[in-house]
PDB file of N, CA and C in Angstrom:
ATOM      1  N   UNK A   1     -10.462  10.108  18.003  1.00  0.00           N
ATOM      2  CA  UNK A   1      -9.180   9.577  17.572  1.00  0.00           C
ATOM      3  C   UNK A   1      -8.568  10.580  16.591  1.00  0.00           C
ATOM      4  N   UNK A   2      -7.308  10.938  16.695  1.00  0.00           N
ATOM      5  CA  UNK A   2      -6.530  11.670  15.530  1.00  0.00           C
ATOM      6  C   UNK A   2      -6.038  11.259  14.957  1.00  0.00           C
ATOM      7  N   UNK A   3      -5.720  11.685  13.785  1.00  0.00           N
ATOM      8  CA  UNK A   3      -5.505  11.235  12.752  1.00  0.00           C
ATOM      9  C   UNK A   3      -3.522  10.090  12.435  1.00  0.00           C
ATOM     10  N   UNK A   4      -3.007  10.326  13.892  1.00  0.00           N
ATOM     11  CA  UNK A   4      -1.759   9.914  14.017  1.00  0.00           C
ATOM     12  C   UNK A   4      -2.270   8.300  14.751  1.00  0.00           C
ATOM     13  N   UNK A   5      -3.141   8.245  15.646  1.00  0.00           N
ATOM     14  CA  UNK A   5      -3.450   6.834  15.968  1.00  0.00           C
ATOM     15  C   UNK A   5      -4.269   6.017  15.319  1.00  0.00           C
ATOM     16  N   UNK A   6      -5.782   7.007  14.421  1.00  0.00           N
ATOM     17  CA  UNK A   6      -6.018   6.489  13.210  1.00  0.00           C
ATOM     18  C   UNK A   6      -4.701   5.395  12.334  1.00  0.00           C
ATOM     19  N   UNK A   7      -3.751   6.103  11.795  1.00  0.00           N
ATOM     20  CA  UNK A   7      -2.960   5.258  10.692  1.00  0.00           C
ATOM     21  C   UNK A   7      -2.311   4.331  11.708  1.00  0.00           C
ATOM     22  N   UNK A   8      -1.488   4.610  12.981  1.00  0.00           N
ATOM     23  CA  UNK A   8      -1.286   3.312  13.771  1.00  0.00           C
ATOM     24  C   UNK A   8      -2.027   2.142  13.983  1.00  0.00           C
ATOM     25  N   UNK A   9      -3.041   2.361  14.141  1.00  0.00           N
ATOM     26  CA  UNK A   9      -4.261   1.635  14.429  1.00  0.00           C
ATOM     27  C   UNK A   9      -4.499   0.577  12.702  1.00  0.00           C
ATOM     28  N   UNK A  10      -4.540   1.144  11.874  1.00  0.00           N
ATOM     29  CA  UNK A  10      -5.189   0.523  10.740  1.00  0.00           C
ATOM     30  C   UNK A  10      -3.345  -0.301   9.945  1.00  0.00           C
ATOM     31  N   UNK A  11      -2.379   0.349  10.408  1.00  0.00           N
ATOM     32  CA  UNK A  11      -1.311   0.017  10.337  1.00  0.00           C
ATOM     33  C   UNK A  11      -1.331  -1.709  11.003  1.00  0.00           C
ATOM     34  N   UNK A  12      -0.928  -1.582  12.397  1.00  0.00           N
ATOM     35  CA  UNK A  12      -1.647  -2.677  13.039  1.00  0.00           C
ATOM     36  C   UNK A  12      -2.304  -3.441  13.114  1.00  0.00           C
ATOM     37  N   UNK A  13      -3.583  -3.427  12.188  1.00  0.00           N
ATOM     38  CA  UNK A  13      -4.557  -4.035  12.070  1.00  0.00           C
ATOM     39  C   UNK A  13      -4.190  -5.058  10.993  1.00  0.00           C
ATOM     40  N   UNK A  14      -3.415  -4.101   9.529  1.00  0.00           N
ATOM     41  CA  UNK A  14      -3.094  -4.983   8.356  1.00  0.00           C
ATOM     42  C   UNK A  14      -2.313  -5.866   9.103  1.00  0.00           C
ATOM     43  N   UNK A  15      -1.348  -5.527   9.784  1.00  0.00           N
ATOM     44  CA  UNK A  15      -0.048  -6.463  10.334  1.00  0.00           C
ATOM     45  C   UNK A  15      -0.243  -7.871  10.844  1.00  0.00           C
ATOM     46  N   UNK A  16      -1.428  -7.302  11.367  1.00  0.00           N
ATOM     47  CA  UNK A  16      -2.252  -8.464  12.346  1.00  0.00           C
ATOM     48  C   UNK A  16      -2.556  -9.288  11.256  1.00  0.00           C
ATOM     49  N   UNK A  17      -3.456  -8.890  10.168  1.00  0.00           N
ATOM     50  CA  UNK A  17      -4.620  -9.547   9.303  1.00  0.00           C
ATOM     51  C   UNK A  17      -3.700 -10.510   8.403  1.00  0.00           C
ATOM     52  N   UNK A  18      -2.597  -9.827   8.078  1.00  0.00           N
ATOM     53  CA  UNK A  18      -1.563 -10.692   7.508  1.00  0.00           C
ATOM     54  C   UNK A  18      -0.015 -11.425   8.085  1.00  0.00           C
ATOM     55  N   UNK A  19      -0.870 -12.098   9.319  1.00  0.00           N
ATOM     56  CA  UNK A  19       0.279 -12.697  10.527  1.00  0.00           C
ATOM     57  C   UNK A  19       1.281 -13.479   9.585  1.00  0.00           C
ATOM     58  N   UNK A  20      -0.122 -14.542   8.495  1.00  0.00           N
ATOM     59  CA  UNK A  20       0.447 -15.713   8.266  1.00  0.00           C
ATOM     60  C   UNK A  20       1.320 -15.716   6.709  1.00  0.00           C
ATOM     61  N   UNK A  21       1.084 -14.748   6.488  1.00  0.00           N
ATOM     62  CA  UNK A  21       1.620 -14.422   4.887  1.00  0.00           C
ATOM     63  C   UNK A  21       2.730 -13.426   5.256  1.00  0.00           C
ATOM     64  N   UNK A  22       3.804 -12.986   4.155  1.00  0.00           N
ATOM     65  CA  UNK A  22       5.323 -12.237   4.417  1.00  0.00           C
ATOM     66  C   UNK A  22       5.064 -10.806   3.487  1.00  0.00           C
ATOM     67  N   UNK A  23       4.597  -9.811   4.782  1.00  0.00           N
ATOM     68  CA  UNK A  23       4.541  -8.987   3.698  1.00  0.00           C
ATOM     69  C   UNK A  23       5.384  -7.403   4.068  1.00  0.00           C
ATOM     70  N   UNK A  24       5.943  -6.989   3.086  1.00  0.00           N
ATOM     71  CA  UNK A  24       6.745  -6.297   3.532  1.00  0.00           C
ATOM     72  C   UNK A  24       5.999  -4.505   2.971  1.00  0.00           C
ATOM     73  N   UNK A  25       7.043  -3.407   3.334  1.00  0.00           N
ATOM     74  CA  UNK A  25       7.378  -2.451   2.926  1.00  0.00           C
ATOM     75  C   UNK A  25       6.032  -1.839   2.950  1.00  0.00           C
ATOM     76  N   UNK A  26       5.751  -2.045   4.092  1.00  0.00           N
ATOM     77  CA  UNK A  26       3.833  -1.108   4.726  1.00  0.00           C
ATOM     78  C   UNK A  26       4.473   0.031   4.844  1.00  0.00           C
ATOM     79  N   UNK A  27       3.098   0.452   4.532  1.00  0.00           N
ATOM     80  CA  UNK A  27       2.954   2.264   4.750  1.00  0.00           C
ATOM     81  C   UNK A  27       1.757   2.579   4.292  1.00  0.00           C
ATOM     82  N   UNK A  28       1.861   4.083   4.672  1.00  0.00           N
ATOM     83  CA  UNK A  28       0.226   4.911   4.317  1.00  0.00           C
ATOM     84  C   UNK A  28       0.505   5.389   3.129  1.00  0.00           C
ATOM     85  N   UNK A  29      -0.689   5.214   2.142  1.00  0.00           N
ATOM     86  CA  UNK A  29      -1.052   5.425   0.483  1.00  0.00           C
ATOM     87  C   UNK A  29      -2.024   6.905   0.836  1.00  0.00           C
ATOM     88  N   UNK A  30      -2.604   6.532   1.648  1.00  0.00           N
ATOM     89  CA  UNK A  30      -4.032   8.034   1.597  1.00  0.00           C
ATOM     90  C   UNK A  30      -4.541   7.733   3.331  1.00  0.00           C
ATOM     91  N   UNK A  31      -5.045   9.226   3.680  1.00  0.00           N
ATOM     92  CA  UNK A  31      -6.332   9.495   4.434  1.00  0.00           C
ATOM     93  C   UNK A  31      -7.055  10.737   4.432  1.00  0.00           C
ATOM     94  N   UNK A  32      -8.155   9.870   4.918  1.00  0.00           N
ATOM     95  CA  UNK A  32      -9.139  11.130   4.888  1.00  0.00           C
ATOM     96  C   UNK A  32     -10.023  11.583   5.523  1.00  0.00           C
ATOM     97  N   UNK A  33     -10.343  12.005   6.131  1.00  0.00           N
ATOM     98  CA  UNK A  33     -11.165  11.911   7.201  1.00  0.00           C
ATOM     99  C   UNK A  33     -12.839  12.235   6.898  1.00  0.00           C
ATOM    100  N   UNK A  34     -14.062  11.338   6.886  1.00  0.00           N
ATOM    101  CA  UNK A  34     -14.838  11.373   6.407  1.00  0.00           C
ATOM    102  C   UNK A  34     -16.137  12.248   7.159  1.00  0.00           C
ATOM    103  N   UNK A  35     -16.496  12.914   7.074  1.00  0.00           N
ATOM    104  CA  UNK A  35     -17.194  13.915   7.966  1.00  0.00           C
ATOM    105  C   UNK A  35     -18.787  13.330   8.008  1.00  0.00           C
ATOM    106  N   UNK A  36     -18.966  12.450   7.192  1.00  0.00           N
ATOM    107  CA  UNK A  36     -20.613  12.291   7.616  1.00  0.00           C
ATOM    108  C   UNK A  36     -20.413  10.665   8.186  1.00  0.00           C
ATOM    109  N   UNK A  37     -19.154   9.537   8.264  1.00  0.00           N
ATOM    110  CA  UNK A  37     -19.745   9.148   9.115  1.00  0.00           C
ATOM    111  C   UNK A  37     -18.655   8.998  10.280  1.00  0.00           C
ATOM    112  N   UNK A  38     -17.899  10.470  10.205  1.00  0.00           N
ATOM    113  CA  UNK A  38     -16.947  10.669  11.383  1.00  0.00           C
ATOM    114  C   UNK A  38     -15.720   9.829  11.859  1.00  0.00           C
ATOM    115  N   UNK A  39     -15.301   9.381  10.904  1.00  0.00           N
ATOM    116  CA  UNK A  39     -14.606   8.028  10.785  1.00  0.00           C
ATOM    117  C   UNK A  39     -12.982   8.718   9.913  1.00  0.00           C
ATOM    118  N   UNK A  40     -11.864   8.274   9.999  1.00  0.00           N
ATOM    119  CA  UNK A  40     -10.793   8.353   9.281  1.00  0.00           C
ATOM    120  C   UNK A  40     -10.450   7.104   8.756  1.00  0.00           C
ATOM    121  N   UNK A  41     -10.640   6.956   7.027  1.00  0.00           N
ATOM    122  CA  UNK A  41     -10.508   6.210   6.266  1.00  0.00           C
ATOM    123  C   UNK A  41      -9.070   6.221   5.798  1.00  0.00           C
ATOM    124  N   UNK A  42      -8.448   5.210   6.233  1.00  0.00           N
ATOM    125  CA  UNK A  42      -6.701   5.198   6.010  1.00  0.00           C
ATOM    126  C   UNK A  42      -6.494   3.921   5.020  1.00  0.00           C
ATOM    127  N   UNK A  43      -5.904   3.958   4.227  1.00  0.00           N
ATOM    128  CA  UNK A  43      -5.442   3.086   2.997  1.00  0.00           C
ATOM    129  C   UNK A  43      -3.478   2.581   3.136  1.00  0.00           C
ATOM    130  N   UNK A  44      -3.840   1.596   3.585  1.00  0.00           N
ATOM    131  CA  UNK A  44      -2.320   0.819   3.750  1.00  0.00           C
ATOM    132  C   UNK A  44      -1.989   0.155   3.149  1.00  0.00           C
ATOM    133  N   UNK A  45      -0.980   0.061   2.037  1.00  0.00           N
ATOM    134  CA  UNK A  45      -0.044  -0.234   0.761  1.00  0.00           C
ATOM    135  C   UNK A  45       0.845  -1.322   1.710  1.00  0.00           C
ATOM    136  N   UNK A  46       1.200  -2.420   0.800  1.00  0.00           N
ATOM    137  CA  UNK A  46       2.203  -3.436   1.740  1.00  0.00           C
ATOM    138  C   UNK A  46       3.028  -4.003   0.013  1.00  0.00           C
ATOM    139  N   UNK A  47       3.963  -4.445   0.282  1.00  0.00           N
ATOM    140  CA  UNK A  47       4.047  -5.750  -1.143  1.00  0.00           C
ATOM    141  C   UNK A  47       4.170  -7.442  -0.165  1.00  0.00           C
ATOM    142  N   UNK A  48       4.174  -7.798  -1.268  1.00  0.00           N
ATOM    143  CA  UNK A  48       4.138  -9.548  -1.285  1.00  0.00           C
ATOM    144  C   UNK A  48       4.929  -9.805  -2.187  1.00  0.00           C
ATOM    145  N   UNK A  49       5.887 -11.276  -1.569  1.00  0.00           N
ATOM    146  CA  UNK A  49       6.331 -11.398  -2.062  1.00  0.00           C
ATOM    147  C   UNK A  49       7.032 -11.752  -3.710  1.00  0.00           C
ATOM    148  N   UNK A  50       5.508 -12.273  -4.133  1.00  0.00           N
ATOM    149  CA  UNK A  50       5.619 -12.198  -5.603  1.00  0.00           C
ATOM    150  C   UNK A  50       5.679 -10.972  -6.316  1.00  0.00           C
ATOM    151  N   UNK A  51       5.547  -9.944  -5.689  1.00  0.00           N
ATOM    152  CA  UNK A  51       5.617  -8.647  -6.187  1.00  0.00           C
ATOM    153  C   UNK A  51       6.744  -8.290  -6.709  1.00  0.00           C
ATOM    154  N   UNK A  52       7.717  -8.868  -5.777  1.00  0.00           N
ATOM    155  CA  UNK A  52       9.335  -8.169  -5.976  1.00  0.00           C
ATOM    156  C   UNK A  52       9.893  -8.978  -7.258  1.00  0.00           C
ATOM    157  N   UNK A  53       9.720  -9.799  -7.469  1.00  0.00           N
ATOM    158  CA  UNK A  53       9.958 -10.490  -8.981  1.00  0.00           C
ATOM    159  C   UNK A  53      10.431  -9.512  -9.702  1.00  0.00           C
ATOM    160  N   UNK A  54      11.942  -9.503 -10.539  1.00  0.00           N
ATOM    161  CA  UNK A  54      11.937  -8.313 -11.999  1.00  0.00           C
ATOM    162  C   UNK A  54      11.486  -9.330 -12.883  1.00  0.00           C
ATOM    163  N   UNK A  55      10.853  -8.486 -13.590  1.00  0.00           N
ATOM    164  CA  UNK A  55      10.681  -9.073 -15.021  1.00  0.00           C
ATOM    165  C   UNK A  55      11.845  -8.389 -16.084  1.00  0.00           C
ATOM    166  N   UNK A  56      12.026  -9.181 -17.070  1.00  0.00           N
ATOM    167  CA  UNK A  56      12.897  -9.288 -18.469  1.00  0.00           C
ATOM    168  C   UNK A  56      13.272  -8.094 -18.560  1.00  0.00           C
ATOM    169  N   UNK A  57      14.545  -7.132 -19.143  1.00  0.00           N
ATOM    170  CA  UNK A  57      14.330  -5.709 -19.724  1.00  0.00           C
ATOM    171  C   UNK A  57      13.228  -5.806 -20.835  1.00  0.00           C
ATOM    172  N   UNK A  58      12.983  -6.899 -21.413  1.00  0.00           N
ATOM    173  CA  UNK A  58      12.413  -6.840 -22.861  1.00  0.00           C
ATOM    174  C   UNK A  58      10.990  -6.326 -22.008  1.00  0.00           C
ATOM    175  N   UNK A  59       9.994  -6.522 -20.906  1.00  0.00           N
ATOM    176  CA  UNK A  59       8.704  -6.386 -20.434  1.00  0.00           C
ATOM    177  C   UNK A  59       9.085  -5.005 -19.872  1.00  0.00           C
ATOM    178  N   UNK A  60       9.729  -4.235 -19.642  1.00  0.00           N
ATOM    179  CA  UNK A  60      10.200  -3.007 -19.178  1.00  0.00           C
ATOM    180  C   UNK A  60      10.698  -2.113 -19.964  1.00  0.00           C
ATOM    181  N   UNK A  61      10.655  -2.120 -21.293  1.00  0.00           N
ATOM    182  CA  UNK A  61      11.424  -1.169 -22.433  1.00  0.00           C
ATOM    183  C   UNK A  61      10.785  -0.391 -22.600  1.00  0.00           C
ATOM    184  N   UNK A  62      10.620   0.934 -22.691  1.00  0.00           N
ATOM    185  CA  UNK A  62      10.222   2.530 -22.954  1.00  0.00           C
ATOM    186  C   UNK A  62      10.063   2.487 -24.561  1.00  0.00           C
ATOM    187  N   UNK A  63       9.755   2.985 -24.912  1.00  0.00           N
ATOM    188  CA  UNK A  63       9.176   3.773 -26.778  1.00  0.00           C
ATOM    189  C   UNK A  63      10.157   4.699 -26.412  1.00  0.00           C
ATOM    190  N   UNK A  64      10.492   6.130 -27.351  1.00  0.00           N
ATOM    191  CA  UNK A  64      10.805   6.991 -27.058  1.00  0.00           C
ATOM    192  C   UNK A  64       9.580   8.096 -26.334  1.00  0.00           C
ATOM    193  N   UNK A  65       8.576   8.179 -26.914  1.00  0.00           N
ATOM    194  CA  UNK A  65       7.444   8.353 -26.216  1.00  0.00           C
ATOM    195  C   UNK A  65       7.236   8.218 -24.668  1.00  0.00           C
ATOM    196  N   UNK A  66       7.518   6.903 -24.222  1.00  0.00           N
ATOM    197  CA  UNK A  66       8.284   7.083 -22.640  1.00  0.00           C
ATOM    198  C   UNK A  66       6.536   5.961 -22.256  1.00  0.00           C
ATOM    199  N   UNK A  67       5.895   5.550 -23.403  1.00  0.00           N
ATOM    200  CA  UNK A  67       5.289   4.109 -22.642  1.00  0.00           C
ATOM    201  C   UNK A  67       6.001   2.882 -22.919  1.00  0.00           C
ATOM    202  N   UNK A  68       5.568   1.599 -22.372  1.00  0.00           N
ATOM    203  CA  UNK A  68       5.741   0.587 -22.065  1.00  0.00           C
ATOM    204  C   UNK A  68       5.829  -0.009 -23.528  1.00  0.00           C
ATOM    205  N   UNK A  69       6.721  -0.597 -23.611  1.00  0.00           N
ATOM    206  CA  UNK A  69       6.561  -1.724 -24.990  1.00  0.00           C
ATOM    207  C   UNK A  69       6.232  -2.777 -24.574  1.00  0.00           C
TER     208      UNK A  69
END
């Protein structure tokens, strides 16, 4: 298998695994292809819907420093 039907394949698979739940904005995070047990390990990123929630500006405010207050 190459590495283009690898991520289709595991693409597909999440899609499947999460028929019954709403999940959006899939895609590939990483792969890699693992040489001892010959396998391509693909990592698929999705959100849910509680994800998309904004929170407050006040939970999102920068320091000048540029972390999180």
């Amino acid at each position: 298998m190459d590495v283009k039907e690898a991520v289709r394949t595991a693409k597909k698979y999440v899609a499947e695994l999460f028929t019954d739940e709403t999940i959006a904005n899939g895609g590939l995070e990483e792969v890699e292809f693992n040489n001892t047990s010959n396998n391509w390990e693909v990592t698929i990123g999705f959100s849910r819907p509680w994800q998309n929630i904004s929170l407050p500006s006040y939970c999102t405010q920068q320091s000048p420093s540029g972390t999180l207050l």
